[in-house]
PDB file of N, CA and C in Angstrom:
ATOM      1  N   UNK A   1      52.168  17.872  53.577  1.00  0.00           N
ATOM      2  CA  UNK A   1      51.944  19.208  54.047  1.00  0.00           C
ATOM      3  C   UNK A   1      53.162  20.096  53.843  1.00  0.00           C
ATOM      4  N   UNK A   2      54.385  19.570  53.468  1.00  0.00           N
ATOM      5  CA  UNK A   2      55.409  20.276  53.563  1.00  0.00           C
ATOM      6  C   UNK A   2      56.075  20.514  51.872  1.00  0.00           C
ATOM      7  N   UNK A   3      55.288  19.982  51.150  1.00  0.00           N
ATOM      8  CA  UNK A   3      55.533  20.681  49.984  1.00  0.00           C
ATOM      9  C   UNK A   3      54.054  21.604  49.235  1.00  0.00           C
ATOM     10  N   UNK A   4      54.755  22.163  48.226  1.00  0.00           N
ATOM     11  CA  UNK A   4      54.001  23.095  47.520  1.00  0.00           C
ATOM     12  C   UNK A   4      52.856  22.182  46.699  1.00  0.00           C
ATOM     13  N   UNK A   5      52.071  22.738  46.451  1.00  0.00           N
ATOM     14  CA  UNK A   5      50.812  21.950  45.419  1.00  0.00           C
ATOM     15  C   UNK A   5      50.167  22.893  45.050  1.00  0.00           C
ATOM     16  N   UNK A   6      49.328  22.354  43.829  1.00  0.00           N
ATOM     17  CA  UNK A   6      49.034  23.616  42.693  1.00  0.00           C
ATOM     18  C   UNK A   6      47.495  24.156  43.638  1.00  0.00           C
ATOM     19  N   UNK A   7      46.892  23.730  44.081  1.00  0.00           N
ATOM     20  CA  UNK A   7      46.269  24.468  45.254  1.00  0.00           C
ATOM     21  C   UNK A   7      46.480  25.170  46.728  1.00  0.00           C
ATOM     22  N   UNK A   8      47.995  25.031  47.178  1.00  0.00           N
ATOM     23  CA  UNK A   8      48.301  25.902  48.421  1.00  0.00           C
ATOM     24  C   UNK A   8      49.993  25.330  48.192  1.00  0.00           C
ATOM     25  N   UNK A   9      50.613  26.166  49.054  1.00  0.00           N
ATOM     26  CA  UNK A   9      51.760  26.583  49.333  1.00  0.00           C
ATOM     27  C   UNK A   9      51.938  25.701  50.500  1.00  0.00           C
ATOM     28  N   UNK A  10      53.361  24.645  51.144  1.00  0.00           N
ATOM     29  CA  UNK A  10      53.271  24.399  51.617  1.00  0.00           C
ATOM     30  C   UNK A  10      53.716  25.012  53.189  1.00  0.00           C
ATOM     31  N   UNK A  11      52.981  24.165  53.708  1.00  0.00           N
ATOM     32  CA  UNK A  11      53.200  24.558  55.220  1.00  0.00           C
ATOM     33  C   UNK A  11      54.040  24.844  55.726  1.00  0.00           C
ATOM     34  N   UNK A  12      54.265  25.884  57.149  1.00  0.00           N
ATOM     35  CA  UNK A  12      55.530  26.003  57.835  1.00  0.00           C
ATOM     36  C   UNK A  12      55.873  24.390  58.706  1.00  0.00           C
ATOM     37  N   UNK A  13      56.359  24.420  59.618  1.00  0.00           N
ATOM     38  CA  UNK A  13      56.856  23.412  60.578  1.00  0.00           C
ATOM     39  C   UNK A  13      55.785  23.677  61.633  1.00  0.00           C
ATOM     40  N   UNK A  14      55.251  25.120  61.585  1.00  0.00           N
ATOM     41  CA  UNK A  14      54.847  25.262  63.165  1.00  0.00           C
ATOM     42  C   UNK A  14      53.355  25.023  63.065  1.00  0.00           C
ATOM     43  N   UNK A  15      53.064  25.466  61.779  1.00  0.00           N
ATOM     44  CA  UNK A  15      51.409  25.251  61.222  1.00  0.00           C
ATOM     45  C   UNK A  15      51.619  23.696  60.667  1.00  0.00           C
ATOM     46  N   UNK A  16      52.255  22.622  60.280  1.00  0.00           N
ATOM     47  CA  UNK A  16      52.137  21.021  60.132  1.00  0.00           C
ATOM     48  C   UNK A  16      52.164  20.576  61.596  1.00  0.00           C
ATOM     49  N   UNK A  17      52.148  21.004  62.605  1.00  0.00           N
ATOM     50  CA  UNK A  17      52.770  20.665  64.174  1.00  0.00           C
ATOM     51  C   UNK A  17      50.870  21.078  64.685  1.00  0.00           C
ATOM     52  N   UNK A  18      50.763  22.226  64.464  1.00  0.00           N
ATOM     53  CA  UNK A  18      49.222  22.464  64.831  1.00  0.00           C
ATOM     54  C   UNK A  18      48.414  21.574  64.254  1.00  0.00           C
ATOM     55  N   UNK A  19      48.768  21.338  62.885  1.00  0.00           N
ATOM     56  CA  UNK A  19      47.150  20.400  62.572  1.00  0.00           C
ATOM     57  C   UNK A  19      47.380  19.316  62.644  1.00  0.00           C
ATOM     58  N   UNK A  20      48.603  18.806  63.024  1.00  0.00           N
ATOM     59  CA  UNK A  20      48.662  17.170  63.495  1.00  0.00           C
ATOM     60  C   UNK A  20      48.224  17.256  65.012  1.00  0.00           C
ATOM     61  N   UNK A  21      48.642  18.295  65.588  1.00  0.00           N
ATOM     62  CA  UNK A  21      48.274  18.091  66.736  1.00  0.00           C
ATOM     63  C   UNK A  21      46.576  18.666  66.998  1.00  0.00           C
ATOM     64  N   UNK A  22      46.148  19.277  66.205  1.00  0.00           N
ATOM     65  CA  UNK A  22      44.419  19.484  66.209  1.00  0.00           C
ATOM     66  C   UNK A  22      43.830  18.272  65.704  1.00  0.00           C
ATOM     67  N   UNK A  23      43.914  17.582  64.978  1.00  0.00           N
ATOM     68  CA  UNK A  23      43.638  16.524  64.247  1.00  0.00           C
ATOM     69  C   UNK A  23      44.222  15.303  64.597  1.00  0.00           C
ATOM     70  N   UNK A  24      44.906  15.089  65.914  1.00  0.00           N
ATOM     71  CA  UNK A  24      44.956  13.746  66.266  1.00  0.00           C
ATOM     72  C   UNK A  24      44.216  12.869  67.059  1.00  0.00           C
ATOM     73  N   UNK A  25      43.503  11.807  66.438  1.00  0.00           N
ATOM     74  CA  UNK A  25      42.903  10.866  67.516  1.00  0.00           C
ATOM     75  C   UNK A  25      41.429  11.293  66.317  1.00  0.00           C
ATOM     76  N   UNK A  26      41.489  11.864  65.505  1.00  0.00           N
ATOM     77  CA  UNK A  26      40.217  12.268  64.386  1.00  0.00           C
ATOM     78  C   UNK A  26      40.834  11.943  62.824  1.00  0.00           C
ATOM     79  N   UNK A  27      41.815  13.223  62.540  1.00  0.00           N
ATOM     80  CA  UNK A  27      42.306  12.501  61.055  1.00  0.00           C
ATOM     81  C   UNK A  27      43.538  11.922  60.970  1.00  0.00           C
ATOM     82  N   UNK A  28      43.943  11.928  62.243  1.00  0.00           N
ATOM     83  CA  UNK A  28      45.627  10.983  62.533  1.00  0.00           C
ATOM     84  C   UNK A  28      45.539   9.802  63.960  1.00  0.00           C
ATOM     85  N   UNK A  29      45.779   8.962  63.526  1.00  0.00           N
ATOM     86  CA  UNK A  29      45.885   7.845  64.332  1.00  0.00           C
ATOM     87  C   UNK A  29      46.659   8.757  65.728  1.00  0.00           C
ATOM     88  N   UNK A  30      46.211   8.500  66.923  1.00  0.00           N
ATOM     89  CA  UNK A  30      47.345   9.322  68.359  1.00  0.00           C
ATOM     90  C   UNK A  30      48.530   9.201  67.970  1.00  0.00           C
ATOM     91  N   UNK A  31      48.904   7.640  68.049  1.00  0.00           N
ATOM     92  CA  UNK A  31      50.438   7.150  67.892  1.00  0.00           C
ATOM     93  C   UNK A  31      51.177   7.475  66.957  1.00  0.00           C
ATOM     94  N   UNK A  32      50.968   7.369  65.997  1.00  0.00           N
ATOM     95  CA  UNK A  32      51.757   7.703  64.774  1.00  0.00           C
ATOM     96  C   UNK A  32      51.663   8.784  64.539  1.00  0.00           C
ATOM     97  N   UNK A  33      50.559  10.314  65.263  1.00  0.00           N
ATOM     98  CA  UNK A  33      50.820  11.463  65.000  1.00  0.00           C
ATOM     99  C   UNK A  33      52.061  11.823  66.158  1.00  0.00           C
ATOM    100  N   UNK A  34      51.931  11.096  67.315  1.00  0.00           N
ATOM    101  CA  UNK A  34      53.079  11.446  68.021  1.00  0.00           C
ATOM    102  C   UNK A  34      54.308  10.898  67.811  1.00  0.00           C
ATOM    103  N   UNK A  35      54.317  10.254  67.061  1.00  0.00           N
ATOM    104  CA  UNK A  35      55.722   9.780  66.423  1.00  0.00           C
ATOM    105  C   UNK A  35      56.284  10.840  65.671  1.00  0.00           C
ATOM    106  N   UNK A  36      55.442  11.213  64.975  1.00  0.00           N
ATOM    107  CA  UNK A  36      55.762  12.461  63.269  1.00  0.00           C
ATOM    108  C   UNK A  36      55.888  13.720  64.079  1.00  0.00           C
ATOM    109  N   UNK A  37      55.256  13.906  65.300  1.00  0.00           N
ATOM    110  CA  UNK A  37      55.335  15.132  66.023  1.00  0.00           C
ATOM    111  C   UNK A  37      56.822  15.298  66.742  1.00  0.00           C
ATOM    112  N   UNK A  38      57.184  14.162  67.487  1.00  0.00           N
ATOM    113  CA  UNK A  38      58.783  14.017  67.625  1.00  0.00           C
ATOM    114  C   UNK A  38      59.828  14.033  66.663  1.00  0.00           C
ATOM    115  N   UNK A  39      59.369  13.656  65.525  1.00  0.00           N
ATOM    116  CA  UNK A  39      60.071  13.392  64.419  1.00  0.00           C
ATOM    117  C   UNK A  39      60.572  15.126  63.752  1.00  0.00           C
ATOM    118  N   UNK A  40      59.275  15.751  63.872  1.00  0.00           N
ATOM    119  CA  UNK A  40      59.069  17.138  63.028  1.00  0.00           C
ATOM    120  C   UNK A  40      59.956  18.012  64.110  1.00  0.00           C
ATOM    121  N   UNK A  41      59.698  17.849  65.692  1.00  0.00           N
ATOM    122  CA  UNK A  41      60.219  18.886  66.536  1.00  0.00           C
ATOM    123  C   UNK A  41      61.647  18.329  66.415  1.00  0.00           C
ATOM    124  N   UNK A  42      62.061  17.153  66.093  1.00  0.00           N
ATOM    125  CA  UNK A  42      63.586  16.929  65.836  1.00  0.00           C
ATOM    126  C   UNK A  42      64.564  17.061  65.101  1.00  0.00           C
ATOM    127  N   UNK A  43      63.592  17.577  63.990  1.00  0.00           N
ATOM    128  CA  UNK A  43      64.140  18.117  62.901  1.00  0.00           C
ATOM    129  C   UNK A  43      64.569  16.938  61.945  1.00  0.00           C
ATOM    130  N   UNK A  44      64.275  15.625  61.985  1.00  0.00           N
ATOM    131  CA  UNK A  44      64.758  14.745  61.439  1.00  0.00           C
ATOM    132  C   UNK A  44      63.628  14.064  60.315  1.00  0.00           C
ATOM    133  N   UNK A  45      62.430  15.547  59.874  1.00  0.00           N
ATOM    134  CA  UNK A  45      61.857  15.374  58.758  1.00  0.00           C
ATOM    135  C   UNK A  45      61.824  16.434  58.125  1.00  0.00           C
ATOM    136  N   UNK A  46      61.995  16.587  56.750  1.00  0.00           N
ATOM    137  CA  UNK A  46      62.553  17.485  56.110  1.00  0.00           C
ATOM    138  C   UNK A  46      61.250  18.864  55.921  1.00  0.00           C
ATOM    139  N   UNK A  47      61.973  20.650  56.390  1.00  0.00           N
ATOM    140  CA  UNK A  47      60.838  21.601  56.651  1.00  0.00           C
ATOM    141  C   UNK A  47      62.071  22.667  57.086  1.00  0.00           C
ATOM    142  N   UNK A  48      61.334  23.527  57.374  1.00  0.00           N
ATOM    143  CA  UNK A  48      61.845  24.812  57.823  1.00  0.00           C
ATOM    144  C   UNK A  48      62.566  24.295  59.098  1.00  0.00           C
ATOM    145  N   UNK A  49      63.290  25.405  59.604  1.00  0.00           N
ATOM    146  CA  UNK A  49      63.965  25.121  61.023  1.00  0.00           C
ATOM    147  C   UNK A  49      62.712  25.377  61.834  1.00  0.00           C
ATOM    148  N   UNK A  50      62.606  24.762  62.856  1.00  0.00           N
ATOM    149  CA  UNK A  50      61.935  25.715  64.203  1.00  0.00           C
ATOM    150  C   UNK A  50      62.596  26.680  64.663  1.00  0.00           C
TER     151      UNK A  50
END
């Protein structure tokens, strides 16, 4: 979600944070979206600042 592709532009930090968090427990396992969700608000995966 956080890079570019020849069909969309990639995502901010704050819109990859919404659809993991709309889409968890449906297209993301709970756990491992809340892992990537700590991970993303920590800045310790590569994206825009928050």
């Amino acid at each position: 979600m956080n890079t570019n592709r020849v069909y969309r532009n990639k995502l901010s930090t704050e819109r990859i944070i919404s659809e993991i968090e709309s889409n968890k427990g449906r297209q993301f396992d709970p756990e491992i979206a809340d892992v990537m969700l700590g991970l993303l608000r920590a800045g310790k995966i590569p994206g825009e600042e928050l």
